[in-house]
C-alpha atoms as a PDB file:
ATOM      1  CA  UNK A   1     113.531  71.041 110.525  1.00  0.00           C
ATOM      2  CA  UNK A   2     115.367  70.529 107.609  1.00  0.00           C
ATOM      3  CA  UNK A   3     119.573  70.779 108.279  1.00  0.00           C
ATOM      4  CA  UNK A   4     120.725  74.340 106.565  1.00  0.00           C
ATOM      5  CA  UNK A   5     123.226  72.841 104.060  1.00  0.00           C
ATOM      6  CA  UNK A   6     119.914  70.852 102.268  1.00  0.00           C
ATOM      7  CA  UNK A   7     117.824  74.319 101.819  1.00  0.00           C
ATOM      8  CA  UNK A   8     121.326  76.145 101.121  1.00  0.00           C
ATOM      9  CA  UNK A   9     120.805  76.079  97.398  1.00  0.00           C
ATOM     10  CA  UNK A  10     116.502  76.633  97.262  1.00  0.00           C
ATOM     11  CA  UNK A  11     117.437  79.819  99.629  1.00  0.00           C
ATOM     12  CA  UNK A  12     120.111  81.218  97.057  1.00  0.00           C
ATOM     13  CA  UNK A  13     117.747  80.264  94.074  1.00  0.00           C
ATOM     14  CA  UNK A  14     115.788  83.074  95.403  1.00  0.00           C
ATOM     15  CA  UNK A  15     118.317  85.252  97.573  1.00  0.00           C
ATOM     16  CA  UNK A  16     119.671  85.963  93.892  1.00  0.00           C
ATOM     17  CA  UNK A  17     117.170  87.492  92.417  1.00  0.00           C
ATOM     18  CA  UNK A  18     117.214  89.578  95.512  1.00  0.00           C
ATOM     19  CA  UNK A  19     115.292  88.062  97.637  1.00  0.00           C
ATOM     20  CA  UNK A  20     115.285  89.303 101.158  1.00  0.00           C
ATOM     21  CA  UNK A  21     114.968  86.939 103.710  1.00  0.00           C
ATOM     22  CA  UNK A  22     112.450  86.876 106.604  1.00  0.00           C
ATOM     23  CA  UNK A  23     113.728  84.473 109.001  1.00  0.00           C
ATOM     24  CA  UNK A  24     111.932  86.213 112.241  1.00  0.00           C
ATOM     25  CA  UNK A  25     108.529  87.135 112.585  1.00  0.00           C
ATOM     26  CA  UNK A  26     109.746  90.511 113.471  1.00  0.00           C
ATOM     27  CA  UNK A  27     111.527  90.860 109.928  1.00  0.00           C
ATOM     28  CA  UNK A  28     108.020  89.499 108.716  1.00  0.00           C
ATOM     29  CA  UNK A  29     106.291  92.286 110.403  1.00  0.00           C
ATOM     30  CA  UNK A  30     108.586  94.834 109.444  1.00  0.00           C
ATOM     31  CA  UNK A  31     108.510  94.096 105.788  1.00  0.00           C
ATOM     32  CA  UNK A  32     104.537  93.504 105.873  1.00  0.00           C
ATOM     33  CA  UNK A  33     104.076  96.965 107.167  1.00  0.00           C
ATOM     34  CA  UNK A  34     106.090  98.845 104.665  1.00  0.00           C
ATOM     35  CA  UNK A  35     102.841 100.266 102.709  1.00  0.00           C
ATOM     36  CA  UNK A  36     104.700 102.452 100.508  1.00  0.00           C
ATOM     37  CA  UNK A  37     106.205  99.640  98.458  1.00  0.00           C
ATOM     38  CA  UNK A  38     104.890  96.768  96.864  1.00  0.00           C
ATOM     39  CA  UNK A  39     105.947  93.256  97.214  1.00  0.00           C
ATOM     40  CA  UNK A  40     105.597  89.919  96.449  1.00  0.00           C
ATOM     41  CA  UNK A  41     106.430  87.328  99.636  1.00  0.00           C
ATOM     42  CA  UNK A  42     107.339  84.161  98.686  1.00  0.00           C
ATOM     43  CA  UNK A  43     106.725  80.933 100.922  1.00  0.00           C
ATOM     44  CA  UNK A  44     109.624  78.835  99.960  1.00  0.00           C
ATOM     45  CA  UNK A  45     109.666  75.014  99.789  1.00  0.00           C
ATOM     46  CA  UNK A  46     112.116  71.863  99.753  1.00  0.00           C
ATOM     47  CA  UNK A  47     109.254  70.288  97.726  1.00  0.00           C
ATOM     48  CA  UNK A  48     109.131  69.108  94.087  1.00  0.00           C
ATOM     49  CA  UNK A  49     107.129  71.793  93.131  1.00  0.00           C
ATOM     50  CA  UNK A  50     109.051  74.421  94.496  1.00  0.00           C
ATOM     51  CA  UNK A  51     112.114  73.284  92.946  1.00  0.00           C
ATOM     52  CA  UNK A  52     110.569  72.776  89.044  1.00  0.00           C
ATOM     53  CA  UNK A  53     107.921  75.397  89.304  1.00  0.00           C
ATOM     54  CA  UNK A  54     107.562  78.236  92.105  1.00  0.00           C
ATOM     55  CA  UNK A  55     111.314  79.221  92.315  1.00  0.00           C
ATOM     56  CA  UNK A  56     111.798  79.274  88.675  1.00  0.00           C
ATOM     57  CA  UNK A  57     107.941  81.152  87.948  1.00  0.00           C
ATOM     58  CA  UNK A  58     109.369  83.868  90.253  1.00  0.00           C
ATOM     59  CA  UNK A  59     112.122  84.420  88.444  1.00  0.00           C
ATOM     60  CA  UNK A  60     110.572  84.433  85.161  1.00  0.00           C
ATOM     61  CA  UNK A  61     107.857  86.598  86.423  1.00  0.00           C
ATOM     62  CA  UNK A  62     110.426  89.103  87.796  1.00  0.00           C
ATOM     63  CA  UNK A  63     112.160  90.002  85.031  1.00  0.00           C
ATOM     64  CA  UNK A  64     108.548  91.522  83.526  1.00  0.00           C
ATOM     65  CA  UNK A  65     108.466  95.143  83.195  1.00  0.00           C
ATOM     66  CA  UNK A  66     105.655  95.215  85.764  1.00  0.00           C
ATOM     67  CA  UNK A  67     106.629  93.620  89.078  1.00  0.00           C
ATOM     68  CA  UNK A  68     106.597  94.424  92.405  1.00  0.00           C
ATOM     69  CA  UNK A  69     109.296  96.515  94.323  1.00  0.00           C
ATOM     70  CA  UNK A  70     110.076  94.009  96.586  1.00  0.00           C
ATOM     71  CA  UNK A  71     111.060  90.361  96.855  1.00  0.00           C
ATOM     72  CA  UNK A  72     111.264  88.191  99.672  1.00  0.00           C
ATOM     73  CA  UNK A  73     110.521  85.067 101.391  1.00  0.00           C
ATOM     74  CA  UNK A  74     110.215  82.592 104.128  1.00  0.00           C
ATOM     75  CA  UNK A  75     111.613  78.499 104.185  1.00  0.00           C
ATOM     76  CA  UNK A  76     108.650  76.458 105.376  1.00  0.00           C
ATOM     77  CA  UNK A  77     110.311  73.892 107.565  1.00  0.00           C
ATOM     78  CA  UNK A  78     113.091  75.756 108.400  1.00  0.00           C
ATOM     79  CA  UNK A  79     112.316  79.343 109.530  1.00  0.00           C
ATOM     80  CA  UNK A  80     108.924  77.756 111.091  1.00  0.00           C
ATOM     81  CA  UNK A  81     107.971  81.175 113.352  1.00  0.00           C
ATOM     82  CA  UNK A  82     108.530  83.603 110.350  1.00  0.00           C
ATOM     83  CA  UNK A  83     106.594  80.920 108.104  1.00  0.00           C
ATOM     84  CA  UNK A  84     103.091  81.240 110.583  1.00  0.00           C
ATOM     85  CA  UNK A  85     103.847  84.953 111.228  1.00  0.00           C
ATOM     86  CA  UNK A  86     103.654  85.320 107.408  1.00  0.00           C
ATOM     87  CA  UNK A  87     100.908  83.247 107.029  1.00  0.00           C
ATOM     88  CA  UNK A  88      99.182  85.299 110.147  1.00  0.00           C
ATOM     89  CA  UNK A  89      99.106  88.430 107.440  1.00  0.00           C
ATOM     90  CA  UNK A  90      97.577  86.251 105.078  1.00  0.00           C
ATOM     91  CA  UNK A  91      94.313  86.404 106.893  1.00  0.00           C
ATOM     92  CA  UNK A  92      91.862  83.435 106.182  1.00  0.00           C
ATOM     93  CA  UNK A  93      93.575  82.160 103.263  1.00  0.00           C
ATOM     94  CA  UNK A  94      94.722  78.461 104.173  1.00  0.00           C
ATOM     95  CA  UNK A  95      98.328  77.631 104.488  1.00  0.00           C
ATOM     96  CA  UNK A  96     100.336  76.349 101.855  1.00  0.00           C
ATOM     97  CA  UNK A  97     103.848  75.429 100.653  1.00  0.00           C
ATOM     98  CA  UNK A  98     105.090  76.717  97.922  1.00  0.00           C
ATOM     99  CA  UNK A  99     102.504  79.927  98.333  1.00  0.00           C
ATOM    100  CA  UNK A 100     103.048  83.774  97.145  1.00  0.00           C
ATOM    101  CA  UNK A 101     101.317  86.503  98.178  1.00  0.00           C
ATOM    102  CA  UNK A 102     100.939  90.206  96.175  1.00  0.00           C
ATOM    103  CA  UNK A 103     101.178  93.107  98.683  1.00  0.00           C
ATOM    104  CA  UNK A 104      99.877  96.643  98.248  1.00  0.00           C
ATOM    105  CA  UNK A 105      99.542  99.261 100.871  1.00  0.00           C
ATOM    106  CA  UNK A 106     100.644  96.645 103.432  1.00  0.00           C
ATOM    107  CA  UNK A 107      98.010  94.071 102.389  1.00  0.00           C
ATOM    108  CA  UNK A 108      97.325  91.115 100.404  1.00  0.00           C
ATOM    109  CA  UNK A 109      95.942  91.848  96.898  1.00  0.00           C
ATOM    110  CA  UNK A 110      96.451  88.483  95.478  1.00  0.00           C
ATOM    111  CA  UNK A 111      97.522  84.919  96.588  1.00  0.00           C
ATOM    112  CA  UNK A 112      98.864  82.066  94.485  1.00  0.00           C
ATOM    113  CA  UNK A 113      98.470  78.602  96.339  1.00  0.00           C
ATOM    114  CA  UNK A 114     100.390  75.403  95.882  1.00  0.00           C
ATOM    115  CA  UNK A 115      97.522  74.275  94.124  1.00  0.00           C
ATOM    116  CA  UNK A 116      97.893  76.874  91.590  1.00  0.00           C
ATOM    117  CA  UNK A 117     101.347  76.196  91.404  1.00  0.00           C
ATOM    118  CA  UNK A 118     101.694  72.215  91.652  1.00  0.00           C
ATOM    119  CA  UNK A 119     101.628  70.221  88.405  1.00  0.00           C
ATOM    120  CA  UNK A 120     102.036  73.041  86.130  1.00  0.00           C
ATOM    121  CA  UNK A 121     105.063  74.370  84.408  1.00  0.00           C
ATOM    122  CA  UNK A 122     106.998  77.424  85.639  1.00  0.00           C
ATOM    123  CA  UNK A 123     106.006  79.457  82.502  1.00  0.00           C
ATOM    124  CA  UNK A 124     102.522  78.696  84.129  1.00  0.00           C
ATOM    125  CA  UNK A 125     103.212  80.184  87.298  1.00  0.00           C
ATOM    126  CA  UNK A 126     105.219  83.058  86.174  1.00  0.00           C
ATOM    127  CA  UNK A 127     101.533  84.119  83.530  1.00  0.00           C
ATOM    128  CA  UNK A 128      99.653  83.850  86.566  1.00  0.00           C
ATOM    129  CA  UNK A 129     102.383  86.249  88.701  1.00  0.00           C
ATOM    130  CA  UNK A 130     102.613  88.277  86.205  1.00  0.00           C
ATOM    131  CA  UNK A 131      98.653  88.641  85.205  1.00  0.00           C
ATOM    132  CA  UNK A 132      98.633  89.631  89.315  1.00  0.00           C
ATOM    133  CA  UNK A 133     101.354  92.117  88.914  1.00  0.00           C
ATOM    134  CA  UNK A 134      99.475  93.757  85.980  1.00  0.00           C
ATOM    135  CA  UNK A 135      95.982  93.696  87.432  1.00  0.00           C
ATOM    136  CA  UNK A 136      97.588  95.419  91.143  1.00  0.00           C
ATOM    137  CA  UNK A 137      99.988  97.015  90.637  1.00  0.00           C
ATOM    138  CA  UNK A 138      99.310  99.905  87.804  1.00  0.00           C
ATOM    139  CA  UNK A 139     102.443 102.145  87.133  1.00  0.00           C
ATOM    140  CA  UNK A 140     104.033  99.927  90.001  1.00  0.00           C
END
């Protein structure tokens, strides 16, 4: 587990676009079954790519007209149960780090992987957020 004053700063880069954070998988649950809002969950990283492309594509992405209602996310290596409760309600889709998921009516409509995400600019990321928000979420 990484010590709390390292992921500090990659929790706030979030938290401050208002980001809530799931650090149980109780807050996981609770925030997965809210169908009447939709939301993006974020599976946050210490990695490279987190830091140069998934943290800043979600911030980018979220200032498009279209987004979701809600933000929020789970550390990978440092909230470990909310990170595999999370990853529970992504059904078969493999686990990853960085990783976001699209919700709608309580369920995953769209999932982008670290592959997706990894070696690509955060412009890149935040086109293929955005292309999910406008192909899910309608008059969102």
């Amino acid at each position: 587990m990484y010590p709390p004053e390292l992921v500090r700063p990659m929790r706030e880069e979030l938290t401050q676009l208002g980001a809530e954070e799931l650090m149980t998988p109780e807050a996981v649950d609770a925030w997965v079954a809210d169908k009447e809002h939709t939301g993006l969950l974020v599976v946050n990283s210490v990695c490279g790519c987190a830091a140069g492309m998934a943290r800043p594509g979600v911030g980018i992405a979220m200032q498009h007209a279209k987004r979701p209602q809600r933000l929020a996310t789970v550390f990978a290596g440092q909230d470990r149960e909310a990170t595999q409760r999370a990853r529970q309600h992504f059904g078969q889709i493999p686990p990853s780090s960085p990783s976001m998921a699209l919700y709608k009516n309580g369920q995953v409509v769209d999932f982008l992987p670290r592959h997706k995400i990894e070696g690509r600019t955060a412009q890149d990321v935040a086109r293929d957020l955005t292309a999910m928000f406008e192909k899910h979420l309608g008059d969102a």
